[in-house]
PDB file of N, CA and C in Angstrom:
ATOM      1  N   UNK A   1     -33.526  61.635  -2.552  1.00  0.00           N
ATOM      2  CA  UNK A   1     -32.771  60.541  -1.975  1.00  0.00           C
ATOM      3  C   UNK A   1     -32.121  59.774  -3.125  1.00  0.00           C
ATOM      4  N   UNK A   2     -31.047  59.479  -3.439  1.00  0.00           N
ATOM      5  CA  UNK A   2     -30.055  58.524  -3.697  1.00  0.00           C
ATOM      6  C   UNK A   2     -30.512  57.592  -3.900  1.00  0.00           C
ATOM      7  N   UNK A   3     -30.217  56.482  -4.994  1.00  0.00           N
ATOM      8  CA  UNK A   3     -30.582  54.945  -4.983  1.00  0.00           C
ATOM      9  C   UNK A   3     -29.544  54.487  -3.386  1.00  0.00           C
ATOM     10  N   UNK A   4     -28.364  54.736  -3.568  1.00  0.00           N
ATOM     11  CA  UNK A   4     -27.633  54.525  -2.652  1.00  0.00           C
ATOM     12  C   UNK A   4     -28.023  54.400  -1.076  1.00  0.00           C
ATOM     13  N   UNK A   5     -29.130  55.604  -0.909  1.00  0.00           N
ATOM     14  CA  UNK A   5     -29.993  56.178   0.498  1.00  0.00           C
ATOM     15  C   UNK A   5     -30.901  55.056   0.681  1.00  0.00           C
ATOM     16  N   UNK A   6     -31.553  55.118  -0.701  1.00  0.00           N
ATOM     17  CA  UNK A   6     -32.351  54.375  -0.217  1.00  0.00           C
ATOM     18  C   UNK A   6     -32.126  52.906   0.084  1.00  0.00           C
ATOM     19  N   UNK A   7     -31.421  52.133  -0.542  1.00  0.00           N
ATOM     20  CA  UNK A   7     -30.760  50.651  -0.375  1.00  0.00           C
ATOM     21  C   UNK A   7     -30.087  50.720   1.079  1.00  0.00           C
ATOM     22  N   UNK A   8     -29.701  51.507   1.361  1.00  0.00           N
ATOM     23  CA  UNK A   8     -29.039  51.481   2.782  1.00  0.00           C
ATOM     24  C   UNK A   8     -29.897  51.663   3.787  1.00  0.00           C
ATOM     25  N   UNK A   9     -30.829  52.146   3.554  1.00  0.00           N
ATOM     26  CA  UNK A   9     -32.326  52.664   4.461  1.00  0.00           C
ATOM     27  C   UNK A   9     -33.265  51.274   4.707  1.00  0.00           C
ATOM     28  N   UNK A  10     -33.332  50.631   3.087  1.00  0.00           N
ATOM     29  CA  UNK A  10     -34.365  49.763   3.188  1.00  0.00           C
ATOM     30  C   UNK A  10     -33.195  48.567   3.961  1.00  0.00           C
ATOM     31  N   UNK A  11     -32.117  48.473   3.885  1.00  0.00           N
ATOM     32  CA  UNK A  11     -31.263  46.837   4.715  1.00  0.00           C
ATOM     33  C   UNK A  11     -30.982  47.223   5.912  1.00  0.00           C
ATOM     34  N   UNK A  12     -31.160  48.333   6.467  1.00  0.00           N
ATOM     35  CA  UNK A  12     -31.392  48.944   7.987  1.00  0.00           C
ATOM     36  C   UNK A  12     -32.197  48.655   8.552  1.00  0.00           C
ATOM     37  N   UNK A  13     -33.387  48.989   7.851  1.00  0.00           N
ATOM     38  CA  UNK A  13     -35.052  48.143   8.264  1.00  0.00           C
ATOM     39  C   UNK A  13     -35.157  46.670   8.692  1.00  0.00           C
ATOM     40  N   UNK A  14     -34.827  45.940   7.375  1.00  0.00           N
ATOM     41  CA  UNK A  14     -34.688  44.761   7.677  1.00  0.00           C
ATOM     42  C   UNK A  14     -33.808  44.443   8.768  1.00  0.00           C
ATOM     43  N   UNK A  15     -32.166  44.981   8.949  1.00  0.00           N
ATOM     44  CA  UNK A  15     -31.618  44.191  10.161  1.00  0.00           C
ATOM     45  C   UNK A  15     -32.004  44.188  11.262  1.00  0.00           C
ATOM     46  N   UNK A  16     -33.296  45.686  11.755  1.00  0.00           N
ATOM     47  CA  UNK A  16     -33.281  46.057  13.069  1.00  0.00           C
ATOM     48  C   UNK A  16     -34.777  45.159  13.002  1.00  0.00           C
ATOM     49  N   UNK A  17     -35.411  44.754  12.374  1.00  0.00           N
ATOM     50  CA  UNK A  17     -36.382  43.871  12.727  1.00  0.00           C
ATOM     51  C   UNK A  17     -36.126  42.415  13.294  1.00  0.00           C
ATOM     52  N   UNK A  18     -34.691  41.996  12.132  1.00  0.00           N
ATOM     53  CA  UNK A  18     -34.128  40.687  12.902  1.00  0.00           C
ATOM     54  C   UNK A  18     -34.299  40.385  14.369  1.00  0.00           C
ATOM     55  N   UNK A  19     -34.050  39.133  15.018  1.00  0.00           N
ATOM     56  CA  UNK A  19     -34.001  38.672  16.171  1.00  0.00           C
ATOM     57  C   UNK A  19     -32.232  39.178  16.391  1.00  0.00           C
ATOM     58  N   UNK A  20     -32.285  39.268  18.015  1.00  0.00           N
ATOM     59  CA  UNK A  20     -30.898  40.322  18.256  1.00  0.00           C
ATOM     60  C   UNK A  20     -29.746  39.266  18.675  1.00  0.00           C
ATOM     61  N   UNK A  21     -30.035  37.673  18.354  1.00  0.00           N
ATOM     62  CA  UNK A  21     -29.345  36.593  18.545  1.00  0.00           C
ATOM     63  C   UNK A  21     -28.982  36.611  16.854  1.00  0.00           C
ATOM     64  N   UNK A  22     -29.258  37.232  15.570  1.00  0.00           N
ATOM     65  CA  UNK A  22     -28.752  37.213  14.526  1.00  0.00           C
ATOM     66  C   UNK A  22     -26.966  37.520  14.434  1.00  0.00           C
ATOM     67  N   UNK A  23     -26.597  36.943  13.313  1.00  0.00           N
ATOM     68  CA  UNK A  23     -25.141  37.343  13.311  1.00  0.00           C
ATOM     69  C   UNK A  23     -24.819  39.036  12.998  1.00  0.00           C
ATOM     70  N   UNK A  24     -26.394  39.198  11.979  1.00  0.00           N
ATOM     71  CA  UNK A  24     -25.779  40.566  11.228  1.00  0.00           C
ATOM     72  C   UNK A  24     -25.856  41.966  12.403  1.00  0.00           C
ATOM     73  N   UNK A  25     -27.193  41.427  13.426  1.00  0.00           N
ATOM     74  CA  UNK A  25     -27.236  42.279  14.730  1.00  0.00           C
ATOM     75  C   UNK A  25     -25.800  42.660  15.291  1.00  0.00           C
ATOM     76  N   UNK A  26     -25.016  41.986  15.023  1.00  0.00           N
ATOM     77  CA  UNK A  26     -23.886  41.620  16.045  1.00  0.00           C
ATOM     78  C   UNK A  26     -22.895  42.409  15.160  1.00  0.00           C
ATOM     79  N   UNK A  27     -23.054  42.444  13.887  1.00  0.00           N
ATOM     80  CA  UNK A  27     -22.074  43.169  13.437  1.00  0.00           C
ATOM     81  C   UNK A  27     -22.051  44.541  13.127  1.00  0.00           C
ATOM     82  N   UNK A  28     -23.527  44.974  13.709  1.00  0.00           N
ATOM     83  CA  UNK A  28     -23.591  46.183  13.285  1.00  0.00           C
ATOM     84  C   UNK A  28     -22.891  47.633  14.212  1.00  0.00           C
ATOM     85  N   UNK A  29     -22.598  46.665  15.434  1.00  0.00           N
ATOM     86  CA  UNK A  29     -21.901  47.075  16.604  1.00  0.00           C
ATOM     87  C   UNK A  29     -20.758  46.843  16.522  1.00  0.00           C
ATOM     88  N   UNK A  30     -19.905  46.023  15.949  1.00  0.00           N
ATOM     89  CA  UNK A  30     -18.835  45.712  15.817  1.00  0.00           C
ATOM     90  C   UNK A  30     -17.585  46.363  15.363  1.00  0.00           C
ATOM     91  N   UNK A  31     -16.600  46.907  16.084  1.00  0.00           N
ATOM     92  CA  UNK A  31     -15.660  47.856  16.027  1.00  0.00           C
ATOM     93  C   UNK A  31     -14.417  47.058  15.674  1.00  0.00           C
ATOM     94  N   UNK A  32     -13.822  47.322  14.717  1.00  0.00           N
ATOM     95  CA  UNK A  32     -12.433  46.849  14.002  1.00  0.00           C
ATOM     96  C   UNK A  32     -11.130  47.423  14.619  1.00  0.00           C
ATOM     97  N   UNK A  33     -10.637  46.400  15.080  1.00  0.00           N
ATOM     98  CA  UNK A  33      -9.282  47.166  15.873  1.00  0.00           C
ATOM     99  C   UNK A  33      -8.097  47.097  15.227  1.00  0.00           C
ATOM    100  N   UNK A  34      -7.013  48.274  15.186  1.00  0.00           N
ATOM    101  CA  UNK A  34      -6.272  48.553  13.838  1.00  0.00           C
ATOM    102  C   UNK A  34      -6.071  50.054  13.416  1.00  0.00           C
ATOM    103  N   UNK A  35      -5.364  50.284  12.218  1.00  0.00           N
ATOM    104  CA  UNK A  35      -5.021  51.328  11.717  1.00  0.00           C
ATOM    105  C   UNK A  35      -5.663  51.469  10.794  1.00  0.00           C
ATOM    106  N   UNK A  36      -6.282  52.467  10.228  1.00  0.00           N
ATOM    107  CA  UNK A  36      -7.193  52.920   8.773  1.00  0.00           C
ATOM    108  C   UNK A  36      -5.922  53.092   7.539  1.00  0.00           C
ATOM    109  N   UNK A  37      -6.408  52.947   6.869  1.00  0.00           N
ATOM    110  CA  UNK A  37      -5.184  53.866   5.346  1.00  0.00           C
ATOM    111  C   UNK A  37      -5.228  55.528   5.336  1.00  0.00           C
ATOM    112  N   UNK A  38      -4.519  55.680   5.591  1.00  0.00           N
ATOM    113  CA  UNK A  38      -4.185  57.236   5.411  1.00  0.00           C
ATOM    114  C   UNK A  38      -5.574  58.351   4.955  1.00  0.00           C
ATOM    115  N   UNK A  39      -5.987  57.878   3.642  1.00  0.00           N
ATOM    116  CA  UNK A  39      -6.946  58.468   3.149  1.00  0.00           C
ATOM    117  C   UNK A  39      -7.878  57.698   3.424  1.00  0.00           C
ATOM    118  N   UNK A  40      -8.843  57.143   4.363  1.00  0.00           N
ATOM    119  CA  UNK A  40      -9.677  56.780   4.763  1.00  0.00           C
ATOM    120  C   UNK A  40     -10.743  57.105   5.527  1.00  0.00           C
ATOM    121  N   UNK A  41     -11.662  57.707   5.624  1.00  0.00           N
ATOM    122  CA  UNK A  41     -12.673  58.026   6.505  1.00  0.00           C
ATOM    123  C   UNK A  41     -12.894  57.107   7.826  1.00  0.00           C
ATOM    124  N   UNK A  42     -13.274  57.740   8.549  1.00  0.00           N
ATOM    125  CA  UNK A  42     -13.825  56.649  10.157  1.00  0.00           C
ATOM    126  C   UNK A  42     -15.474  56.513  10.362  1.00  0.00           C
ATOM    127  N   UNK A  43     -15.281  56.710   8.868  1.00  0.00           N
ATOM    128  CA  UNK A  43     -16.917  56.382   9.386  1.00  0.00           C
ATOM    129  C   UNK A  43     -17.747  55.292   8.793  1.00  0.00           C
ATOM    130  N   UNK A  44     -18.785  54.820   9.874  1.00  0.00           N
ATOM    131  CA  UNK A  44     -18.807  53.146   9.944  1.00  0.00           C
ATOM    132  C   UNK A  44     -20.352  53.054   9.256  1.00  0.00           C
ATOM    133  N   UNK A  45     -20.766  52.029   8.910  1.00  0.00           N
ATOM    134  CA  UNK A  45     -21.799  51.918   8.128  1.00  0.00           C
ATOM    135  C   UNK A  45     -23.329  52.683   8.601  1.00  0.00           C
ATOM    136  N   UNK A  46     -23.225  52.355  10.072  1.00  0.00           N
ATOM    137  CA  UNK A  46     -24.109  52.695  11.014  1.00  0.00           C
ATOM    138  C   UNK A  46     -23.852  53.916  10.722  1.00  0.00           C
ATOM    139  N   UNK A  47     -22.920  54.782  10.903  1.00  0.00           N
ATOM    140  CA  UNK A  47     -22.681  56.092  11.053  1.00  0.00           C
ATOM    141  C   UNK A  47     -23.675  56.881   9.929  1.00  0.00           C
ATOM    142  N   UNK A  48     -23.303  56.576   8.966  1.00  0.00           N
ATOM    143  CA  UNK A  48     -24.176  56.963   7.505  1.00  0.00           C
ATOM    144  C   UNK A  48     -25.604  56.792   7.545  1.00  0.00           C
ATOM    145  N   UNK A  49     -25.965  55.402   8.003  1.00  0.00           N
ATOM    146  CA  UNK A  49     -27.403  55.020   7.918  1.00  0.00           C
ATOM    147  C   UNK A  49     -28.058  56.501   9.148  1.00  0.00           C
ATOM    148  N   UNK A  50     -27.506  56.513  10.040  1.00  0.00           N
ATOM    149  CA  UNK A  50     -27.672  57.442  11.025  1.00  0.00           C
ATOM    150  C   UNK A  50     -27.723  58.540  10.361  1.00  0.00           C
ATOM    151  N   UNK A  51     -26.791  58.882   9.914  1.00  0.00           N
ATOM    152  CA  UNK A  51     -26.921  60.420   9.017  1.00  0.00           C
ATOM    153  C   UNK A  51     -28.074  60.769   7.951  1.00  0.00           C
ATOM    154  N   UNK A  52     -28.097  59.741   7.473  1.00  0.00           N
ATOM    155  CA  UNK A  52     -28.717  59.433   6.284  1.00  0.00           C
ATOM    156  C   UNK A  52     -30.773  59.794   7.202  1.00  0.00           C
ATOM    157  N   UNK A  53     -30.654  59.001   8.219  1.00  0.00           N
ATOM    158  CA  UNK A  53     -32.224  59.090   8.650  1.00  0.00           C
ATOM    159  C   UNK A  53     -32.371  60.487   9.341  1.00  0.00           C
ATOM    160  N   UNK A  54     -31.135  60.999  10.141  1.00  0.00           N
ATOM    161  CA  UNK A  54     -30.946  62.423  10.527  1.00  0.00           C
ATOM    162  C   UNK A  54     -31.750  63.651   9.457  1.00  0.00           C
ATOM    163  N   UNK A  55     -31.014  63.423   7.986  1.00  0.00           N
ATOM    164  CA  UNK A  55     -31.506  64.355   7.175  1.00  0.00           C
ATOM    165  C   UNK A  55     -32.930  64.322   6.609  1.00  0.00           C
ATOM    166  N   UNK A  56     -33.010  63.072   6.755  1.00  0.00           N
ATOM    167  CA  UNK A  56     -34.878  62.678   6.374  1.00  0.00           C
ATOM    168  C   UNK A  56     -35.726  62.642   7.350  1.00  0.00           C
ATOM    169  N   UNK A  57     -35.609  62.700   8.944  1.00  0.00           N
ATOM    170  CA  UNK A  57     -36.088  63.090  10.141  1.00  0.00           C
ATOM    171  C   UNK A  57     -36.727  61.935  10.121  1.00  0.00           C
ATOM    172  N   UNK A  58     -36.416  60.982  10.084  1.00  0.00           N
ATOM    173  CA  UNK A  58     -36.614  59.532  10.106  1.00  0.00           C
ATOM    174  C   UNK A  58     -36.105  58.974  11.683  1.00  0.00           C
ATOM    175  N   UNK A  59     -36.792  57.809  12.246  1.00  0.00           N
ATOM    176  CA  UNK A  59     -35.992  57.371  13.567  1.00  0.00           C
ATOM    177  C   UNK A  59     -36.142  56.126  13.647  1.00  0.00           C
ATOM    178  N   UNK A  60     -35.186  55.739  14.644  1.00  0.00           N
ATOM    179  CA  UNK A  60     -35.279  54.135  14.776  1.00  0.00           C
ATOM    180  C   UNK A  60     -37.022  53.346  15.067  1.00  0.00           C
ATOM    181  N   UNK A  61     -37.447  54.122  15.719  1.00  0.00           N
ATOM    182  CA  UNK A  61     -39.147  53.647  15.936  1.00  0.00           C
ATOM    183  C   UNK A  61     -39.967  52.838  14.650  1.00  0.00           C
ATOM    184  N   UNK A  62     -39.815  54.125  13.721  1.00  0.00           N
ATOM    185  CA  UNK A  62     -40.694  53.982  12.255  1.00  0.00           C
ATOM    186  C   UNK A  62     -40.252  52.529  12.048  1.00  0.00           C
ATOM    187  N   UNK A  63     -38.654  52.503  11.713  1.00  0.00           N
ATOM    188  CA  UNK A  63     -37.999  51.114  10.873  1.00  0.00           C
ATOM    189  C   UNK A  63     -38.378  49.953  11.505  1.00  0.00           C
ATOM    190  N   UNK A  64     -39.182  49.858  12.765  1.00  0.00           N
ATOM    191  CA  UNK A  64     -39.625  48.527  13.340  1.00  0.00           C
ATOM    192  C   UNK A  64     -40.587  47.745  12.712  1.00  0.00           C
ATOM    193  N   UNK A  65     -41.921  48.664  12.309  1.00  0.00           N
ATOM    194  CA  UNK A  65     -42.732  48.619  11.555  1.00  0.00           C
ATOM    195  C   UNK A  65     -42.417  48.376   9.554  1.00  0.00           C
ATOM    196  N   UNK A  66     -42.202  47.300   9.098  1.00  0.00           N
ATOM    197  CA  UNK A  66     -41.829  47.050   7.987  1.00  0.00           C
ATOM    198  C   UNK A  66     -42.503  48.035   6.821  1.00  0.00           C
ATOM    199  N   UNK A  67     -44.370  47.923   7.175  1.00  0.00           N
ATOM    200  CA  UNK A  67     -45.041  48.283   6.234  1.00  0.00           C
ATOM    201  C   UNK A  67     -45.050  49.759   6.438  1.00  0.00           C
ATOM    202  N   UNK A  68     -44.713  50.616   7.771  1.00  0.00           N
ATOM    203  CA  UNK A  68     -44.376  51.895   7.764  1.00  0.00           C
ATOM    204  C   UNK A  68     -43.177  52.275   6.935  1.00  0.00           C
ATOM    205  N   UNK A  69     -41.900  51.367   7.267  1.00  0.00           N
ATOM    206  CA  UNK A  69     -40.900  52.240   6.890  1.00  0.00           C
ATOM    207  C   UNK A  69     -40.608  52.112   5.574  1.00  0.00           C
ATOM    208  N   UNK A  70     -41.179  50.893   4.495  1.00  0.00           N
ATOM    209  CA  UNK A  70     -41.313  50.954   3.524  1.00  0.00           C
ATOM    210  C   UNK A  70     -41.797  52.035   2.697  1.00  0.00           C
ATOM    211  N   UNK A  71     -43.276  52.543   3.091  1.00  0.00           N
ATOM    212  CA  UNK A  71     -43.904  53.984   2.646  1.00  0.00           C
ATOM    213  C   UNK A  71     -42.839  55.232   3.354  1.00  0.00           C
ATOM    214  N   UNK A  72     -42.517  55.249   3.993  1.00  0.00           N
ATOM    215  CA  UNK A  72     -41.388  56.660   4.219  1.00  0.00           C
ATOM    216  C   UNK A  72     -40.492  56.811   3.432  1.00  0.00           C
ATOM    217  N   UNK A  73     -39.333  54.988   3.213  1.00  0.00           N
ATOM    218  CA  UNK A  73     -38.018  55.454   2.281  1.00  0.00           C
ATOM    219  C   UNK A  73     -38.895  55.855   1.020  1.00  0.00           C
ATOM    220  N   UNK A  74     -40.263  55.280   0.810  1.00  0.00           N
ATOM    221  CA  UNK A  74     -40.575  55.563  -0.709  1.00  0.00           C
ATOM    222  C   UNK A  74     -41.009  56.498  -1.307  1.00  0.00           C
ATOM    223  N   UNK A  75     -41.253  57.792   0.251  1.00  0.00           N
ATOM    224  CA  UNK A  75     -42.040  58.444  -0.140  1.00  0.00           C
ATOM    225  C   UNK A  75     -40.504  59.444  -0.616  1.00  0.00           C
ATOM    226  N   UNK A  76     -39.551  59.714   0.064  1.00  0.00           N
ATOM    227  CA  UNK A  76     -38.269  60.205  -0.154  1.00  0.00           C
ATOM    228  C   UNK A  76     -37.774  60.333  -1.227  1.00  0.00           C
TER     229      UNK A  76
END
């Protein structure tokens, strides 16, 4: 795993523990309406974090649990 994987893994954890009246909850759903730049990918932060737990067979369940999902990204 990536320093990159993992920093994105461990601020995933934290947001989905937040209360779902948080601002950052709100943005993680949040779709930008508009045109991309030409050379730009469509893919959204979520998208990655998703991918990212896909390849480590990781799921939203574990990341609820702080002191679990801490020992998983670390064990990676």
């Amino acid at each position: 795993m990536t320093v990159f994987q993992h920093n994105r893994l461990r601020s995933y954890g934290h947001v989905l523990r937040k209360d779902d009246s948080e601002w950052v909850n709100k943005c993680m759903d949040f779709v930008v309406e508009g045109v991309r730049p030409r050379d730009r990918t469509k893919r959204t932060w979520k998208e990655v974090v998703d991918g990212n737990m896909k390849s480590l067979k990781l799921s939203k369940k574990d990341a609820l649990v702080g002191s679990i999902w801490k020992q998983l990204i670390r064990d990676y």
